[in-house]
C-alpha atoms as a PDB file:
ATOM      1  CA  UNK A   1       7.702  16.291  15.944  1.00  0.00           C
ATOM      2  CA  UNK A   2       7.574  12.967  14.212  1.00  0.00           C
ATOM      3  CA  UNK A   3       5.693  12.886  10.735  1.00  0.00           C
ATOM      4  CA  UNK A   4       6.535   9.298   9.916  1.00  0.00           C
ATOM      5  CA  UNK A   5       3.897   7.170   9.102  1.00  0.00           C
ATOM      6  CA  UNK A   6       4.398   3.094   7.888  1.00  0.00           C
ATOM      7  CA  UNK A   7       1.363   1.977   6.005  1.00  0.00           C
ATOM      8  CA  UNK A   8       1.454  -2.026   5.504  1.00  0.00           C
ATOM      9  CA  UNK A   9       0.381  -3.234   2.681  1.00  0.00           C
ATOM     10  CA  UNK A  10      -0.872  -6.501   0.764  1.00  0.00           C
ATOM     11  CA  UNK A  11       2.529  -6.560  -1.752  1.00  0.00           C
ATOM     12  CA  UNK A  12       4.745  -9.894  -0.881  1.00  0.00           C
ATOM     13  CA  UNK A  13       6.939 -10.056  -3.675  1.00  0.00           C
ATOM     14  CA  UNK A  14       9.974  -6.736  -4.181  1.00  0.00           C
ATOM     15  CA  UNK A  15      10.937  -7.900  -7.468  1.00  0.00           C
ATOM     16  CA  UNK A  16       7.258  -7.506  -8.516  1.00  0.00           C
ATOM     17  CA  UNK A  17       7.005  -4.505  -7.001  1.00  0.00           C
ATOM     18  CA  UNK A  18      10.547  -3.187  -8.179  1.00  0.00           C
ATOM     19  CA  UNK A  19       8.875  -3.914 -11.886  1.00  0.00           C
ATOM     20  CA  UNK A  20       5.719  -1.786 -10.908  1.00  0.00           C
ATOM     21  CA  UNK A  21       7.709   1.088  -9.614  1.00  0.00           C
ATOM     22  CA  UNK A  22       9.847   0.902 -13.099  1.00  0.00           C
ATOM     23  CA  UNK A  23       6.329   0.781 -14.905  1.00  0.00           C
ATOM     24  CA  UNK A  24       5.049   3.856 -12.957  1.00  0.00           C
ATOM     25  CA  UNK A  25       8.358   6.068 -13.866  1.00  0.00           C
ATOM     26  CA  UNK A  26       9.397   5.922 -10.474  1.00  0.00           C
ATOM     27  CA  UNK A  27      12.993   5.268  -9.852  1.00  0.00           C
ATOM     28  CA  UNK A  28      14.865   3.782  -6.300  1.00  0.00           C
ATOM     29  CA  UNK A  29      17.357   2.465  -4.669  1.00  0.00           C
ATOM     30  CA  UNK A  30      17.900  -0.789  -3.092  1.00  0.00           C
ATOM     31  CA  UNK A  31      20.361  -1.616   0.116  1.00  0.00           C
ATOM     32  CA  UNK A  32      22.874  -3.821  -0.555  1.00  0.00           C
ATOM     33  CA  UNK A  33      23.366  -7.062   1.874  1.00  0.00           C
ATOM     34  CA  UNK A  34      22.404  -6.735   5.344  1.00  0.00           C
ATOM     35  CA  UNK A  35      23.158  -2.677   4.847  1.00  0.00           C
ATOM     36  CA  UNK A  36      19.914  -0.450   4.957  1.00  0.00           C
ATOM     37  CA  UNK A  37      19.452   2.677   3.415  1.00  0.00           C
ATOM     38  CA  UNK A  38      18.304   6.265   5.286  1.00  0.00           C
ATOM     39  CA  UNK A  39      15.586   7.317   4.059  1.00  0.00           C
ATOM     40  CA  UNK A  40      15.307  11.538   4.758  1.00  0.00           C
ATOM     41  CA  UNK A  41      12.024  12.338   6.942  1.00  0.00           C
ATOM     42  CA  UNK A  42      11.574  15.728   9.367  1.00  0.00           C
ATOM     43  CA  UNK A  43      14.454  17.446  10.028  1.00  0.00           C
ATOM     44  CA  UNK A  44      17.335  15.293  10.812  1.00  0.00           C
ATOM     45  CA  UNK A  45      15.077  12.277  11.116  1.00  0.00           C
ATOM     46  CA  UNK A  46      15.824   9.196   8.681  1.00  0.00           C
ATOM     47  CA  UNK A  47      14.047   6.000   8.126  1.00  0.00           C
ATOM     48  CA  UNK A  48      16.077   2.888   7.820  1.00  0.00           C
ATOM     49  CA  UNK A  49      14.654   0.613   4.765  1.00  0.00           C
ATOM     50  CA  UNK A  50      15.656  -2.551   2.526  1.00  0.00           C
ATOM     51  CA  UNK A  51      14.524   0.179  -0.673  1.00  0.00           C
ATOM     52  CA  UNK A  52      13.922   3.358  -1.389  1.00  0.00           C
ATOM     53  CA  UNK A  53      11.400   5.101  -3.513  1.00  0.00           C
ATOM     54  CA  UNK A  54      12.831   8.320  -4.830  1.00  0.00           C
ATOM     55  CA  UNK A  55      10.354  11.099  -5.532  1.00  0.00           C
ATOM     56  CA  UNK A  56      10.635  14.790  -6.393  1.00  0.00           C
ATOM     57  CA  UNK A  57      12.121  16.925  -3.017  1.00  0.00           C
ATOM     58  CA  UNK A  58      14.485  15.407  -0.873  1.00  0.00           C
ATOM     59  CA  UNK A  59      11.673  13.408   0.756  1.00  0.00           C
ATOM     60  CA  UNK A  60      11.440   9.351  -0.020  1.00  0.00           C
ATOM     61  CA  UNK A  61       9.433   6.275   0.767  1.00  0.00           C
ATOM     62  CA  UNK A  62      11.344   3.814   2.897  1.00  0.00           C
ATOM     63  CA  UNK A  63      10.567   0.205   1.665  1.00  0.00           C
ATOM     64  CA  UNK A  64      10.875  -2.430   4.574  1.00  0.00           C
ATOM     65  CA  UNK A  65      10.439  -6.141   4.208  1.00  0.00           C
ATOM     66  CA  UNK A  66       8.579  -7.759   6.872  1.00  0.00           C
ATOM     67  CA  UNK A  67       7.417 -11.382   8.039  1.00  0.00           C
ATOM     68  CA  UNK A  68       3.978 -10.157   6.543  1.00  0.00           C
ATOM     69  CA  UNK A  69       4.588  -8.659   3.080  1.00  0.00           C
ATOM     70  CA  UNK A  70       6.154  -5.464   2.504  1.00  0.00           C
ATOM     71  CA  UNK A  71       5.766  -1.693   4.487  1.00  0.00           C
ATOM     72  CA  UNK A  72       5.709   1.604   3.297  1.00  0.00           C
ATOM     73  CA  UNK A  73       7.031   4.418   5.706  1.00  0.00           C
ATOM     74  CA  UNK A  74       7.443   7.803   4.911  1.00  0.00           C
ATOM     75  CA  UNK A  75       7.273  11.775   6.427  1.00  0.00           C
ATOM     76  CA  UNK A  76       3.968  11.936   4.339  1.00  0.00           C
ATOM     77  CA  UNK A  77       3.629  15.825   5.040  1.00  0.00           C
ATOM     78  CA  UNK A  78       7.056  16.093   3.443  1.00  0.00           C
ATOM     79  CA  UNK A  79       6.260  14.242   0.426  1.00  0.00           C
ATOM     80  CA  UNK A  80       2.299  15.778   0.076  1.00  0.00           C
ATOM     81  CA  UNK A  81       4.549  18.950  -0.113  1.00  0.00           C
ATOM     82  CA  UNK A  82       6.637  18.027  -2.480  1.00  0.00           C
ATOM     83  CA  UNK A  83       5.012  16.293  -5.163  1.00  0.00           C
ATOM     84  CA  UNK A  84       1.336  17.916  -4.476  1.00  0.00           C
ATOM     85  CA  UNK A  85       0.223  14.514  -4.467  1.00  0.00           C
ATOM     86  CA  UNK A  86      -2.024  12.535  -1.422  1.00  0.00           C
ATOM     87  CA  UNK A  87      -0.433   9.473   0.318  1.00  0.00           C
ATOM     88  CA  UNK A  88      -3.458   8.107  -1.189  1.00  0.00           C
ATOM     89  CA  UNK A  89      -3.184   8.595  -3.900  1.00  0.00           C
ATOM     90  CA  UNK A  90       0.522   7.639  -3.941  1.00  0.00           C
ATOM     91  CA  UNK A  91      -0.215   4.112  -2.568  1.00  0.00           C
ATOM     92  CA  UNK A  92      -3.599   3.180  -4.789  1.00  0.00           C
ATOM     93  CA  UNK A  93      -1.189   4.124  -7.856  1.00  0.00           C
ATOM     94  CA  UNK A  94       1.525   1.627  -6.826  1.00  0.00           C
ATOM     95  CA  UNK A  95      -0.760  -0.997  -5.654  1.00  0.00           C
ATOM     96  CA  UNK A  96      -3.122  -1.125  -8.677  1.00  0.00           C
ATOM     97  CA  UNK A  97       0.094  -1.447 -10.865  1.00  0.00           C
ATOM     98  CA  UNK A  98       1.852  -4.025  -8.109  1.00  0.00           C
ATOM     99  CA  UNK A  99      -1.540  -6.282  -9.271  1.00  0.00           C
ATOM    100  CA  UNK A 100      -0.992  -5.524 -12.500  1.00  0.00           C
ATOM    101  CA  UNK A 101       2.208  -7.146 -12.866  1.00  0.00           C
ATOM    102  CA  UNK A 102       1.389 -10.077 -10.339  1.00  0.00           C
ATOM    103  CA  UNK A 103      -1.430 -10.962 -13.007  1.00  0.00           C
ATOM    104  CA  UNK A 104       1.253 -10.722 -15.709  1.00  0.00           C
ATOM    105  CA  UNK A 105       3.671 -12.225 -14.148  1.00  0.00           C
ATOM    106  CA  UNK A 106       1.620 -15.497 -13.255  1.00  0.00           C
ATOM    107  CA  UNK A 107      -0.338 -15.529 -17.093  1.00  0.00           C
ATOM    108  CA  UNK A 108       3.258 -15.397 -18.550  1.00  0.00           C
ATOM    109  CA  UNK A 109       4.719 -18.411 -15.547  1.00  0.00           C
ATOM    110  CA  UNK A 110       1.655 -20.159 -16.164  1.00  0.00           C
ATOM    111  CA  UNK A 111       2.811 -20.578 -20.247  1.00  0.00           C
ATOM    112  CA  UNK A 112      -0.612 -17.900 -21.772  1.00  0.00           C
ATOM    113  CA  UNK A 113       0.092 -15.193 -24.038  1.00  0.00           C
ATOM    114  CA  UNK A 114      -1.939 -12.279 -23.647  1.00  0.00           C
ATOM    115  CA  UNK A 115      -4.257 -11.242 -26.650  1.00  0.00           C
ATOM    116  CA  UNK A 116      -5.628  -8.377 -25.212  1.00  0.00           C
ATOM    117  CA  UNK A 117      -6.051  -5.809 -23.189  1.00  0.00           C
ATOM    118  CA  UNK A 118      -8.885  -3.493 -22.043  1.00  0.00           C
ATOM    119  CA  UNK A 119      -9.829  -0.985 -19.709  1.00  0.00           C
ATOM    120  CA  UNK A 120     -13.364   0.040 -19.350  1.00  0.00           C
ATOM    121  CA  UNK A 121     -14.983   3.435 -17.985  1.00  0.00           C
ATOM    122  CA  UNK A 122     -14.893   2.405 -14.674  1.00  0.00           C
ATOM    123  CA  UNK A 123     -10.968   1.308 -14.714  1.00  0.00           C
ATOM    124  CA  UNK A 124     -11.746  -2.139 -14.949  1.00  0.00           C
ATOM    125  CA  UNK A 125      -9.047  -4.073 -16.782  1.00  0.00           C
ATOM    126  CA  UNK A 126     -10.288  -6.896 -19.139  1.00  0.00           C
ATOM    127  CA  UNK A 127      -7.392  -9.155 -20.353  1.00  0.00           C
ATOM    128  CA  UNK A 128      -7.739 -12.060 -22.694  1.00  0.00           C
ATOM    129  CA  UNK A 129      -5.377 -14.459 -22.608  1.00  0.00           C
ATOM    130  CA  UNK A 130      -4.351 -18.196 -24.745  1.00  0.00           C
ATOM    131  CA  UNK A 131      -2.209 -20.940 -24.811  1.00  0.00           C
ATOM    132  CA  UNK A 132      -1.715 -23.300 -27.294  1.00  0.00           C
ATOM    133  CA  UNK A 133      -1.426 -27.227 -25.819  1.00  0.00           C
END
């Protein structure tokens, strides 16, 4: 019995999302060329991906380019039992810090410096920016 599950997501950009990952402690491993990685699911299932996300157990999230962004596949039971954490929760963690970086990465191409930075009660990040002309 299959427990894979591929969850597509908004992220378009793997070196952004490679930065995130490094942000969020997380490490993986990329394929090299045209080779693709197995990724273990149930049993002696794998998942072939472009990346891997390593996590705690010897359960992983395969990382796939697509013609629409970027896809997230993974024996979710495996790694819920594993790392006592949701697939939820997983994925809102990695996208809120994939849009983190995409802002910083676009104040920083765009030639601003960032002042500050703020988050409020309800997780709202405030950033103030410059740049001298």
């Amino acid at each position: 019995m299959s427990h894979i599950t591929t969850v597509e997501t908004k992220i378009q950009d793997m070196t952004l999302l490679q930065k995130a990952l490094t942000a969020l402690g997380y490490e993986f491993q990329c394929a090299e060329g045209t080779q693709k990685l197995q990724v273990k699911a149930w049993d002696k299932e794998t998942i072939e991906a472009d990346m891997e996300i390593k996590l705690e157990g010897p359960y992983g999230i395969a990382v796939n380019r697509t013609e629409e962004g970027i896809e997230l596949s993974a024996d979710w039971w495996g790694v819920e039992t594993y790392t006592q954490r949701k697939q939820k929760e997983i994925l809102e963690e990695i996208n809120k810090q994939y849009a983190y970086e995409t802002v910083m990465d676009k104040i920083q191409s765009d030639g601003y410096t960032v002042v500050t930075e703020e988050q409020d009660s309800k997780e709202n990040l405030h950033i103030v920016v410059r740049r001298w002309v």
